[in-house]
N, C-alpha and C. Protein backbone atom coordinates (compact mmCIF):
# COMPACT_ATOMS: atom_id res chain seq x y z
N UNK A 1 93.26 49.19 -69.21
CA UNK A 1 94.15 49.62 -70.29
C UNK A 1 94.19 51.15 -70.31
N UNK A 2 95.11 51.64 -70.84
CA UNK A 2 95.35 53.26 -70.23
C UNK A 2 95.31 53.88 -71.75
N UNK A 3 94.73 55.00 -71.67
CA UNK A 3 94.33 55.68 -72.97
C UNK A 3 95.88 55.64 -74.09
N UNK A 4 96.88 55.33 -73.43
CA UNK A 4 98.10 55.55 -74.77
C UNK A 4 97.55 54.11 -75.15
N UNK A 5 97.92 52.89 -74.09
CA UNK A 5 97.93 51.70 -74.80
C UNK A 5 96.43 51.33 -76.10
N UNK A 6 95.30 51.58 -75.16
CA UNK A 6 94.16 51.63 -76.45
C UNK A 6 94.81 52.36 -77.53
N UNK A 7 95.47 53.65 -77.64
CA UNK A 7 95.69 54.59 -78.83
C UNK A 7 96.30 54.07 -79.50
N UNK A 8 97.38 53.15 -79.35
CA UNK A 8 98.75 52.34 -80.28
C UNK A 8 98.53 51.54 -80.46
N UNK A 9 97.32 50.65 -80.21
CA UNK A 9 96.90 49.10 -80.77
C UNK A 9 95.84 49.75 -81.89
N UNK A 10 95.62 51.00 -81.98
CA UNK A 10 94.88 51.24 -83.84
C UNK A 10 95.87 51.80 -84.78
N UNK A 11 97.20 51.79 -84.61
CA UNK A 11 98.16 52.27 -85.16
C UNK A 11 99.13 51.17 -86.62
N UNK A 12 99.16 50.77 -87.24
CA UNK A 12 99.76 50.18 -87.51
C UNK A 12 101.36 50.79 -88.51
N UNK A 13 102.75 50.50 -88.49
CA UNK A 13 103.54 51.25 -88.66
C UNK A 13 104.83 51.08 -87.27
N UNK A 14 105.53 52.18 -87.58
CA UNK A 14 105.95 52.67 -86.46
C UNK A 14 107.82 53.14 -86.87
N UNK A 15 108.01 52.94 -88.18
CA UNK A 15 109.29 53.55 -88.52
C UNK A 15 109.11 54.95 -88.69
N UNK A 16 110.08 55.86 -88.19
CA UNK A 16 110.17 56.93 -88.25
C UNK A 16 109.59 57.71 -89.72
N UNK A 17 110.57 56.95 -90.63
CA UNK A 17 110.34 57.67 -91.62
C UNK A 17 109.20 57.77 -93.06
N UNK A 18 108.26 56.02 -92.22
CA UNK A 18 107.15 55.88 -92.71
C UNK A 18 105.64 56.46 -92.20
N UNK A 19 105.00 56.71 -93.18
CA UNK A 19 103.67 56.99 -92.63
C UNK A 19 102.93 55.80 -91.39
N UNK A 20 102.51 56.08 -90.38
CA UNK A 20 101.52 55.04 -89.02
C UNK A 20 100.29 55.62 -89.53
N UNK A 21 99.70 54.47 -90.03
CA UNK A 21 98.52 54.52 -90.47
C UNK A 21 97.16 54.03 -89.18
N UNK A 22 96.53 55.24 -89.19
CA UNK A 22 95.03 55.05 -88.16
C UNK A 22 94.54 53.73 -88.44
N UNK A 23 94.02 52.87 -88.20
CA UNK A 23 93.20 51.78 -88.60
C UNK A 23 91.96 51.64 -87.95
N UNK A 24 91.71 52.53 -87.19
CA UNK A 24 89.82 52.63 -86.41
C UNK A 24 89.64 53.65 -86.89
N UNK A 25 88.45 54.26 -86.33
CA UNK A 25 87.29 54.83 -87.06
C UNK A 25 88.42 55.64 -88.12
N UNK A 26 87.32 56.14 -89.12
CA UNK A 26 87.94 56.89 -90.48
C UNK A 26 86.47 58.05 -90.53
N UNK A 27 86.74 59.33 -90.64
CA UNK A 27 85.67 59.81 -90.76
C UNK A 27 86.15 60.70 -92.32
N UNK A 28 84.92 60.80 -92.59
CA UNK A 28 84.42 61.33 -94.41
C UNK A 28 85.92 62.41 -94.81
N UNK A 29 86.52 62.70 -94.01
CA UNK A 29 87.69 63.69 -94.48
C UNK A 29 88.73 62.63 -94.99
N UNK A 30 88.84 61.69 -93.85
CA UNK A 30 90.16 60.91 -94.26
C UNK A 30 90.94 60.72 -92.66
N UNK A 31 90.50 61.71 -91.67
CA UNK A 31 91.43 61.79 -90.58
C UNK A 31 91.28 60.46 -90.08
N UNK A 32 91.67 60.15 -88.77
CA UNK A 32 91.36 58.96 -87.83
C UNK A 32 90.95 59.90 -86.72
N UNK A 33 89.99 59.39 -85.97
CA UNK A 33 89.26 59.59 -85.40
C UNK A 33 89.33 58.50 -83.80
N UNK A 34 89.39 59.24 -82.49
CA UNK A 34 89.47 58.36 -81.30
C UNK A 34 89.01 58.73 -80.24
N UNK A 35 88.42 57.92 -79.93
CA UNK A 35 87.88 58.40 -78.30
C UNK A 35 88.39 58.47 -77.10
N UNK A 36 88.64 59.75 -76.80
CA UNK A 36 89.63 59.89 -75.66
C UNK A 36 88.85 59.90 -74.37
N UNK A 37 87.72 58.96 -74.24
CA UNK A 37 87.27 59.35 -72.96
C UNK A 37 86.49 60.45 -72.50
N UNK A 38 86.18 61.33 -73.46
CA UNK A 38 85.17 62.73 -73.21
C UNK A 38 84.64 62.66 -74.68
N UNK A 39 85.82 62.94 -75.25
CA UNK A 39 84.74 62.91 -76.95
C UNK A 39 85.80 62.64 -77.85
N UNK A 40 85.45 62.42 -79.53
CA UNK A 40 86.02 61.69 -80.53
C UNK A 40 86.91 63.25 -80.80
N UNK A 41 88.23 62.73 -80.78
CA UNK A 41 88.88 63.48 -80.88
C UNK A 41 90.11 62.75 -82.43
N UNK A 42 91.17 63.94 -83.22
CA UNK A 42 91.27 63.78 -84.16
C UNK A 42 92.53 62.53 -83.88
N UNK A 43 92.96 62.25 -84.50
CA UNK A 43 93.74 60.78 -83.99
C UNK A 43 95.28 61.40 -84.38
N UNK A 44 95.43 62.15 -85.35
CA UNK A 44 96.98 62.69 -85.48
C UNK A 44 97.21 63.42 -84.28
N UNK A 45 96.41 64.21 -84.02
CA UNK A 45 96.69 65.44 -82.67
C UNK A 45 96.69 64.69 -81.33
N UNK A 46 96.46 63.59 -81.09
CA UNK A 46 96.87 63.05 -80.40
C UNK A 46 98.22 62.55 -80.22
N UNK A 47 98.04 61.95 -81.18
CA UNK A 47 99.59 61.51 -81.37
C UNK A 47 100.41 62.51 -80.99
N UNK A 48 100.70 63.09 -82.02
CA UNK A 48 101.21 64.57 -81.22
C UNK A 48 101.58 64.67 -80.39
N UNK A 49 100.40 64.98 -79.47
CA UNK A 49 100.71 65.44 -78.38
C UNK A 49 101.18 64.47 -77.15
N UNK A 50 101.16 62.87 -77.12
CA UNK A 50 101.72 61.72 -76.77
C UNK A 50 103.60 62.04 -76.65
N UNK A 51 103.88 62.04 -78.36
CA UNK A 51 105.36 61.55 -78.56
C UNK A 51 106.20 62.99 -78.60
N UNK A 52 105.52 63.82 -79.01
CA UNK A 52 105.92 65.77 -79.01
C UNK A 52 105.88 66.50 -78.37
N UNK A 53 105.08 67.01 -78.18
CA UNK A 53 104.60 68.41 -77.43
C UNK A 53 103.02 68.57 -77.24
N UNK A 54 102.49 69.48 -76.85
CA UNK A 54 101.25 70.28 -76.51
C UNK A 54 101.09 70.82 -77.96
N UNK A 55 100.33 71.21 -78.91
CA UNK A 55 100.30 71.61 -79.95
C UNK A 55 99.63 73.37 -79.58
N UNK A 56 100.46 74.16 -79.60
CA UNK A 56 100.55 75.69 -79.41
C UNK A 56 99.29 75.94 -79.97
N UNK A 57 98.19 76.92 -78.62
CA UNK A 57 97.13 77.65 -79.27
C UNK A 57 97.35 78.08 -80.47
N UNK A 58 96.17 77.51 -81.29
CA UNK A 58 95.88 78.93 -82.55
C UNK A 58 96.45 77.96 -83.92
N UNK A 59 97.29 77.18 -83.62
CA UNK A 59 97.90 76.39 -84.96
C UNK A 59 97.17 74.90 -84.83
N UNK A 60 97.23 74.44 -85.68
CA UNK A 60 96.80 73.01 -86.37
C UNK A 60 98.44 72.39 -87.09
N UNK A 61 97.93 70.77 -87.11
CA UNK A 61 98.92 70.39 -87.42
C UNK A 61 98.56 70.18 -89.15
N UNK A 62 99.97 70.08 -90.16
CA UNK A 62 100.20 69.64 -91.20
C UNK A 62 100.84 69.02 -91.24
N UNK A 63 100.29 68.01 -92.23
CA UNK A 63 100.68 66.85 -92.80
C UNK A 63 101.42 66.71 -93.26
N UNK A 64 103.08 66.62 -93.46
CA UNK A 64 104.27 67.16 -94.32
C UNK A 64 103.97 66.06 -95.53
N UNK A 65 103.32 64.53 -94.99
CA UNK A 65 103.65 63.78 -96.16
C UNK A 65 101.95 63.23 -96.23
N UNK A 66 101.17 64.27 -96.51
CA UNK A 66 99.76 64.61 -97.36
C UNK A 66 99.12 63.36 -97.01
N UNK A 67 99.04 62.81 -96.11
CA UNK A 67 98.24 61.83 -95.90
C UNK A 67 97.39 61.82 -94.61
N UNK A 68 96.16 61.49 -94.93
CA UNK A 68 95.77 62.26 -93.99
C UNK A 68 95.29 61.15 -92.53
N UNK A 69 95.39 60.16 -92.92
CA UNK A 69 95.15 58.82 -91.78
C UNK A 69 96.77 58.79 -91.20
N UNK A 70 97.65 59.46 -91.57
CA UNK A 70 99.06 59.43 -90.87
C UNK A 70 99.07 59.89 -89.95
N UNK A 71 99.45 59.24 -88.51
CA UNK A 71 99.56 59.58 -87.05
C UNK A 71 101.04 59.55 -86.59
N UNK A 72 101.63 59.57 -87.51
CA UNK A 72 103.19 59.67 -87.26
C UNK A 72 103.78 60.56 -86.72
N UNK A 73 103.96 61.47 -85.86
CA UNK A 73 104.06 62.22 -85.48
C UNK A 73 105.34 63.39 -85.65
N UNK A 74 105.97 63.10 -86.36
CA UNK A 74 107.46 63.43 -87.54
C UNK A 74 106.91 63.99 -88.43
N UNK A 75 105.78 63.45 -88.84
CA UNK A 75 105.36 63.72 -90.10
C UNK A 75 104.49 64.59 -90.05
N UNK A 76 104.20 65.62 -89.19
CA UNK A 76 103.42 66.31 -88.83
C UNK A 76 104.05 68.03 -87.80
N UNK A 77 103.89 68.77 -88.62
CA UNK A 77 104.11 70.40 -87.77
C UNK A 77 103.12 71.10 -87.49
N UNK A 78 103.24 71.80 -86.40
CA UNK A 78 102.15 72.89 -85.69
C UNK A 78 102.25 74.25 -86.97
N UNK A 79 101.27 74.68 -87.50
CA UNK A 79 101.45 75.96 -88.44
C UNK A 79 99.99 76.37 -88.05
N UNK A 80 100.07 77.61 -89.17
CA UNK A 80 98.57 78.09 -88.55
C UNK A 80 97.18 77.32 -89.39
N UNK A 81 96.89 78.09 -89.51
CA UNK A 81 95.69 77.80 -90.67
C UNK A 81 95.98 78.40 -91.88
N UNK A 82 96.42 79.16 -91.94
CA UNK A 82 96.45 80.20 -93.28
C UNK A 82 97.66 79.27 -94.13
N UNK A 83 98.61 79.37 -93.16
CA UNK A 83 99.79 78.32 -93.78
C UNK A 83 99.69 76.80 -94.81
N UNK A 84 98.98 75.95 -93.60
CA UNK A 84 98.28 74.55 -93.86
C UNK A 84 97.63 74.87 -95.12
N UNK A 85 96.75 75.45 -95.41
CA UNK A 85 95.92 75.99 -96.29
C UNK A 85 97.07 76.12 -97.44
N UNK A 86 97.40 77.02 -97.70
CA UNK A 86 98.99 77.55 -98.92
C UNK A 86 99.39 76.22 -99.09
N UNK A 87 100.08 75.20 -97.98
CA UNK A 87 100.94 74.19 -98.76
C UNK A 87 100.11 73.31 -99.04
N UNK A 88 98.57 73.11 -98.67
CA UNK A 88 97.49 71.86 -99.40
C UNK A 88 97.67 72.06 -100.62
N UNK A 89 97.18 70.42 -101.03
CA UNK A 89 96.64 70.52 -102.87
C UNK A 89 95.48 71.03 -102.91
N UNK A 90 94.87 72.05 -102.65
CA UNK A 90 93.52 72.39 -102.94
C UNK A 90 93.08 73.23 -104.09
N UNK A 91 93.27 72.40 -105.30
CA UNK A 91 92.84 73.49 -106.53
C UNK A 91 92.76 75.18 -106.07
N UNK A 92 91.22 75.13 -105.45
CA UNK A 92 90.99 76.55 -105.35
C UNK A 92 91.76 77.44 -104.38
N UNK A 93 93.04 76.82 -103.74
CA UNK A 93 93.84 77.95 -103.09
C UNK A 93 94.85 78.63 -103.99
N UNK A 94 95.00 78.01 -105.14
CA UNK A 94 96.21 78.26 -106.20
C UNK A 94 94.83 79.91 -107.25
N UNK A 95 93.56 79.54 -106.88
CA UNK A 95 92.87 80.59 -107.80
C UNK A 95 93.71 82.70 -107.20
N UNK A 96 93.91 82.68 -107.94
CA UNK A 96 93.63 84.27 -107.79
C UNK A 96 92.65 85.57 -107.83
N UNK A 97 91.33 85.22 -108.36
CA UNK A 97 90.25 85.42 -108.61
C UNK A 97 89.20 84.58 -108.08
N UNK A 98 88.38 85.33 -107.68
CA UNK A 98 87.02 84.74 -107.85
C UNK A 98 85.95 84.59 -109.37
N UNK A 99 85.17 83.74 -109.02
CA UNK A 99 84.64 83.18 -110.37
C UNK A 99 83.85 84.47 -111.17
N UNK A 100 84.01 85.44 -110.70
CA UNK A 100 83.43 86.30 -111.53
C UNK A 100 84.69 87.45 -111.75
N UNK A 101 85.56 87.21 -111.80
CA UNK A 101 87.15 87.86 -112.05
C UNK A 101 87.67 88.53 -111.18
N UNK A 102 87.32 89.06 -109.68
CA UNK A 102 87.46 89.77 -108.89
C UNK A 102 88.75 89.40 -108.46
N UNK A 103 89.79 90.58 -108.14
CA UNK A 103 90.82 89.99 -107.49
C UNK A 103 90.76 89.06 -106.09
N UNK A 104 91.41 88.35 -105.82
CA UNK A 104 91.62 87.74 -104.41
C UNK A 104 92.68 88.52 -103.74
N UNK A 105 92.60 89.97 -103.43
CA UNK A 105 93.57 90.70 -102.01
C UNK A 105 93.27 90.85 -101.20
N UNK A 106 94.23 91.16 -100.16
CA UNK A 106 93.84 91.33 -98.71
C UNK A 106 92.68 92.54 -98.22
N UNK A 107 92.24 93.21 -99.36
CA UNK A 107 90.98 94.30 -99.16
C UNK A 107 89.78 93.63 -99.93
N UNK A 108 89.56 92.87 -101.02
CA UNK A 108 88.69 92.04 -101.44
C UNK A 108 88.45 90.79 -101.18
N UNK A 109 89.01 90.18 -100.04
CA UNK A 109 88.90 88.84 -99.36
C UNK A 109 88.63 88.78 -97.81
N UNK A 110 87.56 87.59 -97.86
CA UNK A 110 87.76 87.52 -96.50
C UNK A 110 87.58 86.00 -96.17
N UNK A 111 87.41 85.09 -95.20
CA UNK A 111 87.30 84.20 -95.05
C UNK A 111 86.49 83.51 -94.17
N UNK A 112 85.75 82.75 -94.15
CA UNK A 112 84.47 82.70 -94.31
C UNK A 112 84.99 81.62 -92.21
N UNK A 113 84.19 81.23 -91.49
CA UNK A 113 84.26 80.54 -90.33
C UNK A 113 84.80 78.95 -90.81
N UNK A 114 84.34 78.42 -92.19
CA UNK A 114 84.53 77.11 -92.38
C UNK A 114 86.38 77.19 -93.43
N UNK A 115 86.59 78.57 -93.48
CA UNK A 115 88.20 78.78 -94.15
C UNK A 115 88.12 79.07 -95.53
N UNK A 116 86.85 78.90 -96.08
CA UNK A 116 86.70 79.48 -97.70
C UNK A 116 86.73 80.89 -97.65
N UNK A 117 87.76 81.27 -99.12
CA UNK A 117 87.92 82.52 -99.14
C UNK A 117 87.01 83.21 -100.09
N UNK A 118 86.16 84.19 -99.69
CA UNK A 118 84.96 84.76 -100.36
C UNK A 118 85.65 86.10 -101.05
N UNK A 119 84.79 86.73 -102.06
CA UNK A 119 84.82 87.79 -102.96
C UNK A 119 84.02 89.21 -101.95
N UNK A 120 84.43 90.41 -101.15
CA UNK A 120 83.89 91.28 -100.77
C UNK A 120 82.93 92.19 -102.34
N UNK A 121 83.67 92.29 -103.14
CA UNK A 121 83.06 92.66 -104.20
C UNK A 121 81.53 92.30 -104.75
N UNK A 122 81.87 90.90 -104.59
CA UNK A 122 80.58 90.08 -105.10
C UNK A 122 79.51 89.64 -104.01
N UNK A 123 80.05 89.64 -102.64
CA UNK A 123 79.34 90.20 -101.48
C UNK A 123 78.14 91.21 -101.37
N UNK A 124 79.01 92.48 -101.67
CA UNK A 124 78.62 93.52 -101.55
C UNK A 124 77.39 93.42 -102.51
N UNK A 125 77.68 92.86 -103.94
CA UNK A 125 76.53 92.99 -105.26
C UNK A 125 75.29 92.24 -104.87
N UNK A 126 75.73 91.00 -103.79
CA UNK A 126 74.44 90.17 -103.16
C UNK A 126 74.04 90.56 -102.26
N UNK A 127 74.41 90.78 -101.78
CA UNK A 127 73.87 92.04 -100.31
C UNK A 127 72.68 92.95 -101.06
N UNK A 128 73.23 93.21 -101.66
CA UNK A 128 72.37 94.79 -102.72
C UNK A 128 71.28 94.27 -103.32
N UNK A 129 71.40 93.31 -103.84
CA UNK A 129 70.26 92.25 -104.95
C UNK A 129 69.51 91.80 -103.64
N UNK A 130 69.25 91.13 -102.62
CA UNK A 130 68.89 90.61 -101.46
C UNK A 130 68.20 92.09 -101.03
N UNK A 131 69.03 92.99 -100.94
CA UNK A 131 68.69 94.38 -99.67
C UNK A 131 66.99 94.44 -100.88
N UNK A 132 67.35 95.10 -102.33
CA UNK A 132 66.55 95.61 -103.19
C UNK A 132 65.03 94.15 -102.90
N UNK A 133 65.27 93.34 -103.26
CA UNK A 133 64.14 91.95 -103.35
C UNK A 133 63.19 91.96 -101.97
N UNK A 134 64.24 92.50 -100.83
CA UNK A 134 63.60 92.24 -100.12
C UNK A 134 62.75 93.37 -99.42
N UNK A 135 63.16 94.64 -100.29
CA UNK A 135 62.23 95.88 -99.86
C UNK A 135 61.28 95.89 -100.71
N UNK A 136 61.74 95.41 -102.20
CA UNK A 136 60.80 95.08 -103.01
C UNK A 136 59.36 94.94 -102.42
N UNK A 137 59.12 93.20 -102.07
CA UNK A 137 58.50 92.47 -101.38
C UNK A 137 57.62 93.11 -99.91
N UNK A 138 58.48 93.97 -99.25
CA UNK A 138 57.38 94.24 -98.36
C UNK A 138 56.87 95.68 -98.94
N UNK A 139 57.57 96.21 -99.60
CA UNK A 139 56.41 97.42 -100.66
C UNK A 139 55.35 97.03 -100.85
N UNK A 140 55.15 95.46 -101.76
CA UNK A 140 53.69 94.97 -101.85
C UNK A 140 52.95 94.37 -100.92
N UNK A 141 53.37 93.93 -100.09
CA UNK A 141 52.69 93.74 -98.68
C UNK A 141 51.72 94.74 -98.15
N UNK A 142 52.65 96.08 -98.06
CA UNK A 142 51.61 97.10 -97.72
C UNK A 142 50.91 97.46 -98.78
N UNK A 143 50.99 97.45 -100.04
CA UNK A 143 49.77 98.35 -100.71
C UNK A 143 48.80 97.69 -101.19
């Protein structure tokens, strides 16, 4: 059996304008999940790249219709990260502040390897509290 045919017998669906729902593995996010023969790879981006195109370095696909076991491949565009991010429902992308009032701009933000956007301000104040504790500490070491 050839890696498309395994891929479309976990599919169930197949109208254009409906969501194709993954039906094997499901991992803790929601994606579908498949083994392509080297390693578990994400089950929309496959698709993808089957019925579409190559999905262009540097972008990820979004979900146009927020579901995230949808392998439909219509239902899905190459954008970046920063983008994907903006059109999610993710409460904390709509914040403008950080939890201690700091603006969120492009000179007080940065973003962290896992895509959370951190406070440089409040950085900087833990850095300082950390730097001080920890010179603290070996002051009494030596005396």
């Amino acid at each position: 059996m050839t890696l498309e045919e395994r891929f479309w017998m976990k599919v169930s669906g197949g109208d254009v304008d409906t969501c194709w729902t993954w039906t094997a593995a499901i991992a803790p996010d929601g994606y579908g999940r498949f083994w392509d023969g080297r390693q578990m790879a994400m089950a929309h981006r496959i698709a993808f790249e089957l019925m579409q195109a190559p999905i262009p370095e540097g972008l990820v696909l979004d979900h146009l219709c927020r579901t995230a076991a949808c392998v439909n491949p219509w239902h899905l565009e190459p954008v970046t990260h920063r983008v994907n991010v903006a059109r999610g429902h993710f409460p904390n992308s709509a914040k403008t502040t950080c939890p201690q009032g700091h603006f969120y701009g492009d000179t007080n933000t940065y973003v962290s390897p896992h895509g959370r956007r951190n406070c440089r301000t409040c950085k900087r104040r833990s850095d300082a509290r950390l730097y001080a504790a920890s010179k603290h500490t070996t002051e009494e070491k030596q005396s």
